[in-house]
N, C-alpha and C. Protein backbone atom coordinates (compact mmCIF):
# COMPACT_ATOMS: atom_id res chain seq x y z
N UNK A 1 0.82 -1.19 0.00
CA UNK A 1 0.00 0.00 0.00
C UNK A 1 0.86 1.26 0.00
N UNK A 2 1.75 1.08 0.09
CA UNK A 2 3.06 2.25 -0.01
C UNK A 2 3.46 2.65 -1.20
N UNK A 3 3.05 1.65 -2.17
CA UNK A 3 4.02 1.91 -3.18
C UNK A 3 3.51 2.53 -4.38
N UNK A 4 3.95 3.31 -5.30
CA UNK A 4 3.31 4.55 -6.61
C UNK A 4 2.47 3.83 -7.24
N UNK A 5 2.34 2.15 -7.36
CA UNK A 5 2.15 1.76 -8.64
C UNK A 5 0.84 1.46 -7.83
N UNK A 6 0.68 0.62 -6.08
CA UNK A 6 -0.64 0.73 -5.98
C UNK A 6 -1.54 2.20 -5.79
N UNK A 7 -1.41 2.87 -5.52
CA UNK A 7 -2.21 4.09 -5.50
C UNK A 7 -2.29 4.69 -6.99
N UNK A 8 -1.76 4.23 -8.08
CA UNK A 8 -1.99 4.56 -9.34
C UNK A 8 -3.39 3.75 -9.97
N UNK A 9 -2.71 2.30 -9.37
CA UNK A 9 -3.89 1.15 -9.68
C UNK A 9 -5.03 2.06 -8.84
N UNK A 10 -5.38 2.22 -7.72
CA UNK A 10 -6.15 2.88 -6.52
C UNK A 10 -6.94 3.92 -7.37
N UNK A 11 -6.50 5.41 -8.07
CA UNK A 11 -7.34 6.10 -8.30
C UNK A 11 -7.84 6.01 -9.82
N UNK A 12 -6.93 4.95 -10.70
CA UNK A 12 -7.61 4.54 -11.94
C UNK A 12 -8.54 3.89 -11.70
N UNK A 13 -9.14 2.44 -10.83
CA UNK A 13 -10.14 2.19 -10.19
C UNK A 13 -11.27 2.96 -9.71
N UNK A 14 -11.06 3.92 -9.31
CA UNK A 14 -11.80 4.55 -8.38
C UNK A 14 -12.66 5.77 -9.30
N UNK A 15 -11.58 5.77 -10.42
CA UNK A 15 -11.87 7.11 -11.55
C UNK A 15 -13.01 6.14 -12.11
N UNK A 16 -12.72 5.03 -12.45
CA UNK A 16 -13.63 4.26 -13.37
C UNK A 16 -14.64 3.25 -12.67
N UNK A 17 -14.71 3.37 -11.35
CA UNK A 17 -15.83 3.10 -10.96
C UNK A 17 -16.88 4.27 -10.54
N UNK A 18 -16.39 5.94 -10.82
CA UNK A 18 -17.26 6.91 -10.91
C UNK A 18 -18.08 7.00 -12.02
N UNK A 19 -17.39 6.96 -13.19
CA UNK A 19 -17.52 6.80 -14.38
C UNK A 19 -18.92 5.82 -14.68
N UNK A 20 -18.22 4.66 -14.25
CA UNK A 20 -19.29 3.72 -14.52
C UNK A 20 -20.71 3.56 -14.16
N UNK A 21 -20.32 4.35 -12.74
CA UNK A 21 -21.79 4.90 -11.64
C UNK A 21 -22.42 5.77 -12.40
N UNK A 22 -21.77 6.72 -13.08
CA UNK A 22 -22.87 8.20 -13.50
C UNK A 22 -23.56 7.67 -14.68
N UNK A 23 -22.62 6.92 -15.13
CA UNK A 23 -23.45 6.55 -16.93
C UNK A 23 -24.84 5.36 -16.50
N UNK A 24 -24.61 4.40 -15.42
CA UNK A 24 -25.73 3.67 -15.08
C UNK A 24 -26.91 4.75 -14.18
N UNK A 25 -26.37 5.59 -13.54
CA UNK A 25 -27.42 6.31 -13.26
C UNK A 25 -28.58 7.59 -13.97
N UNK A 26 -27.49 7.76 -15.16
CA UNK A 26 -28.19 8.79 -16.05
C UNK A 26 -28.66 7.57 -17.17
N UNK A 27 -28.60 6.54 -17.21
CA UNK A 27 -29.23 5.55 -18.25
C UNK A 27 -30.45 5.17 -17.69
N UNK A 28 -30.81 5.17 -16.23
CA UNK A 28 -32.25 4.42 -15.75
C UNK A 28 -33.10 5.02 -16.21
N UNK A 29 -33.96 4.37 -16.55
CA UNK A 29 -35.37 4.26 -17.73
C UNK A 29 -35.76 5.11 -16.64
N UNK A 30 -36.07 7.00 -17.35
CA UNK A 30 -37.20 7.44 -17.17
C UNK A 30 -36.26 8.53 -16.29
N UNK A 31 -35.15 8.90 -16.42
CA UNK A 31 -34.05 9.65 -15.93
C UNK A 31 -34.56 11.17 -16.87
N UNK A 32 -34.81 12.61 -16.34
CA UNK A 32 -34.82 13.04 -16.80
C UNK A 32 -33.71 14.21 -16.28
N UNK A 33 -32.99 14.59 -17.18
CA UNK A 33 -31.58 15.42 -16.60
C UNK A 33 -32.14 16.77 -16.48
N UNK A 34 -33.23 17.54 -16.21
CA UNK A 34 -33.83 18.52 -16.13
C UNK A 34 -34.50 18.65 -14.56
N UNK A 35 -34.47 17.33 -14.54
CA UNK A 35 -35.41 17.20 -13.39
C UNK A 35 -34.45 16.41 -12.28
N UNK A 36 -33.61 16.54 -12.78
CA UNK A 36 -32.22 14.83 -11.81
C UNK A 36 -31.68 15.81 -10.66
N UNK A 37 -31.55 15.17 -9.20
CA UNK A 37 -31.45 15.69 -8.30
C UNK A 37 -29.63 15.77 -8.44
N UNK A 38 -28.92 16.57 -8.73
CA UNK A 38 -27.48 16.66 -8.90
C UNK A 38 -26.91 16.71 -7.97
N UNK A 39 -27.07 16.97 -6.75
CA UNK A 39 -26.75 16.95 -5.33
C UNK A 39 -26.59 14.76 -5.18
N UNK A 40 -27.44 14.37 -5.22
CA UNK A 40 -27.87 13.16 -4.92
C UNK A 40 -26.72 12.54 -5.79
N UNK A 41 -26.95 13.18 -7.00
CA UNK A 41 -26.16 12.09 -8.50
C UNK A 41 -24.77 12.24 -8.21
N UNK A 42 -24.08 13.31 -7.88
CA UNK A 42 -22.40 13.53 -7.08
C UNK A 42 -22.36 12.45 -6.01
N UNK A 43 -23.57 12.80 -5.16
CA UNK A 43 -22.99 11.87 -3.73
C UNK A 43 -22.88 10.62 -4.21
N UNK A 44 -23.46 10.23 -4.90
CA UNK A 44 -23.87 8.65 -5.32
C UNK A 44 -22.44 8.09 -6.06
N UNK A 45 -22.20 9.19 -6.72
CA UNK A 45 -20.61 8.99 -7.61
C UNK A 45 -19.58 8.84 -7.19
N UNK A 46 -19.17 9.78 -5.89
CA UNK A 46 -18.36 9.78 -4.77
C UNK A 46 -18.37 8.94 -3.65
N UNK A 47 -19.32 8.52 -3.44
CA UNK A 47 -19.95 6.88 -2.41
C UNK A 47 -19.17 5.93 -3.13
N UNK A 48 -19.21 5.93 -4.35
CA UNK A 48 -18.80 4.84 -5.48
C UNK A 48 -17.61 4.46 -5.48
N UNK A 49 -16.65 6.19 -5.31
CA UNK A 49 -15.30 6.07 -5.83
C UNK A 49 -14.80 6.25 -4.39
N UNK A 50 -15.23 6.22 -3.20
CA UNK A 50 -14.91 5.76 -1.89
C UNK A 50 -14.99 4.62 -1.57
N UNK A 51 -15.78 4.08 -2.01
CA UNK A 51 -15.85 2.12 -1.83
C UNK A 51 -14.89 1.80 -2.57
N UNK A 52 -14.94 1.76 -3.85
CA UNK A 52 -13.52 1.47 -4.81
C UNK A 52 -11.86 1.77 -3.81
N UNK A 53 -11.58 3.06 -3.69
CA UNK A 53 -10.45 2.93 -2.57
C UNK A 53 -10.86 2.38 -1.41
N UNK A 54 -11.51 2.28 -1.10
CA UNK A 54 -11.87 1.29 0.46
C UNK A 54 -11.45 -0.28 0.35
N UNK A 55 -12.11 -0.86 -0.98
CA UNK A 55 -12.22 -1.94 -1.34
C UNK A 55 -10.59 -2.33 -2.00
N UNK A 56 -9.73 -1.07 -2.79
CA UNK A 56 -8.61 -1.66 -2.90
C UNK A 56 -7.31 -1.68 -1.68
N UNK A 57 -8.14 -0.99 -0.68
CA UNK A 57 -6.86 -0.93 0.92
C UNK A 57 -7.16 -2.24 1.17
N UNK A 58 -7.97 -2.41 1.33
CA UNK A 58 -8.23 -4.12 1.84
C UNK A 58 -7.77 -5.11 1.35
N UNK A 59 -7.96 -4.81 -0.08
CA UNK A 59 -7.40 -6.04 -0.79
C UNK A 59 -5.63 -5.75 -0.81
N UNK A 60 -4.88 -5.05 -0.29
CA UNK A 60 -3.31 -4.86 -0.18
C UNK A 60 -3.10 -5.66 0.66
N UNK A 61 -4.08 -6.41 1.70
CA UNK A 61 -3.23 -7.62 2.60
C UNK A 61 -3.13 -8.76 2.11
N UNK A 62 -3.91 -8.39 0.60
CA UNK A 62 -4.33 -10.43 -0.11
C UNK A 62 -2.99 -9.95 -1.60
N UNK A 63 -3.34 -11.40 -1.82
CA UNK A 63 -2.38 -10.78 -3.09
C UNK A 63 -0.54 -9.95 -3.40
N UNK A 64 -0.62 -9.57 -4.56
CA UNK A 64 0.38 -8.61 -4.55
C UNK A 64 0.23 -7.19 -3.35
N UNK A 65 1.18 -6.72 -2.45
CA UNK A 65 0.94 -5.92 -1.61
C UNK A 65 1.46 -4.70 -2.51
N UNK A 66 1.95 -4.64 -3.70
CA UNK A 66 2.01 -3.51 -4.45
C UNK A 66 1.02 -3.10 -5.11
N UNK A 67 -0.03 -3.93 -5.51
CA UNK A 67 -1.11 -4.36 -6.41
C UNK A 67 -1.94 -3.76 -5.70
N UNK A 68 -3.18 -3.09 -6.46
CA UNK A 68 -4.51 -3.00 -5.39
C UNK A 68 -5.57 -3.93 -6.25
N UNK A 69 -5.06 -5.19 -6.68
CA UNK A 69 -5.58 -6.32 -7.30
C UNK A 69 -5.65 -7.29 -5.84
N UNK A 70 -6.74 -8.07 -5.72
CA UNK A 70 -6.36 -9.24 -4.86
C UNK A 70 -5.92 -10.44 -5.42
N UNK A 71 -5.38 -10.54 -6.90
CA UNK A 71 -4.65 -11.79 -7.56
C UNK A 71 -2.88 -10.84 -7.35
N UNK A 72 -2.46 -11.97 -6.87
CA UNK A 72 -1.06 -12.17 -7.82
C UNK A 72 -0.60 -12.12 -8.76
C-alpha cells in the first residue's frame, strides 16, 4: 500500500468506478436530466469512488501488496 504503482492502480479504479456509476445512473429508464437531483447524482458517484479505494486498501493484505488487485 506504499508503493506509486498501488495508489496509481487505486485512483484509476476509483476514476472508473465513478464513471461507470454516473453513466448507469443517467441511463435508468425514465431519468430526466432537467429534473435529476445533482446533489444526490455527485454523492452517489463519490460513495462509489470511496468504496472502490476502500475496497482496494483491503485487498493490499491479499495478493500482490504492491497491487490494489487481490490476484497475484
Amino acid at each position: 500500500m506504499t508503493s506509486r504503482i498501488f495508489w496509481a492502480d487505486t485512483v484509476e479504479r476509483a476514476i472508473k468506478t465513478a464513471a461507470q456509476s454516473g453513466v448507469a445512473l443517467l441511463t435508468l429508464e425514465g431519468t430526466n436530466l432537467l429534473e435529476l437531483d445533482w446533489e444526490q447524482f455527485w454523492s452517489a458517484i463519490a460513495l462509489a469512488a470511496l468504496v472502490s479505494v476502500l475496497s482496494s486498501m483491503g485487498s493490499s493484505k491479499t495478493g500482490d501488496n504492491t497491487s490494489a488487485s487481490l490476484l497475484k
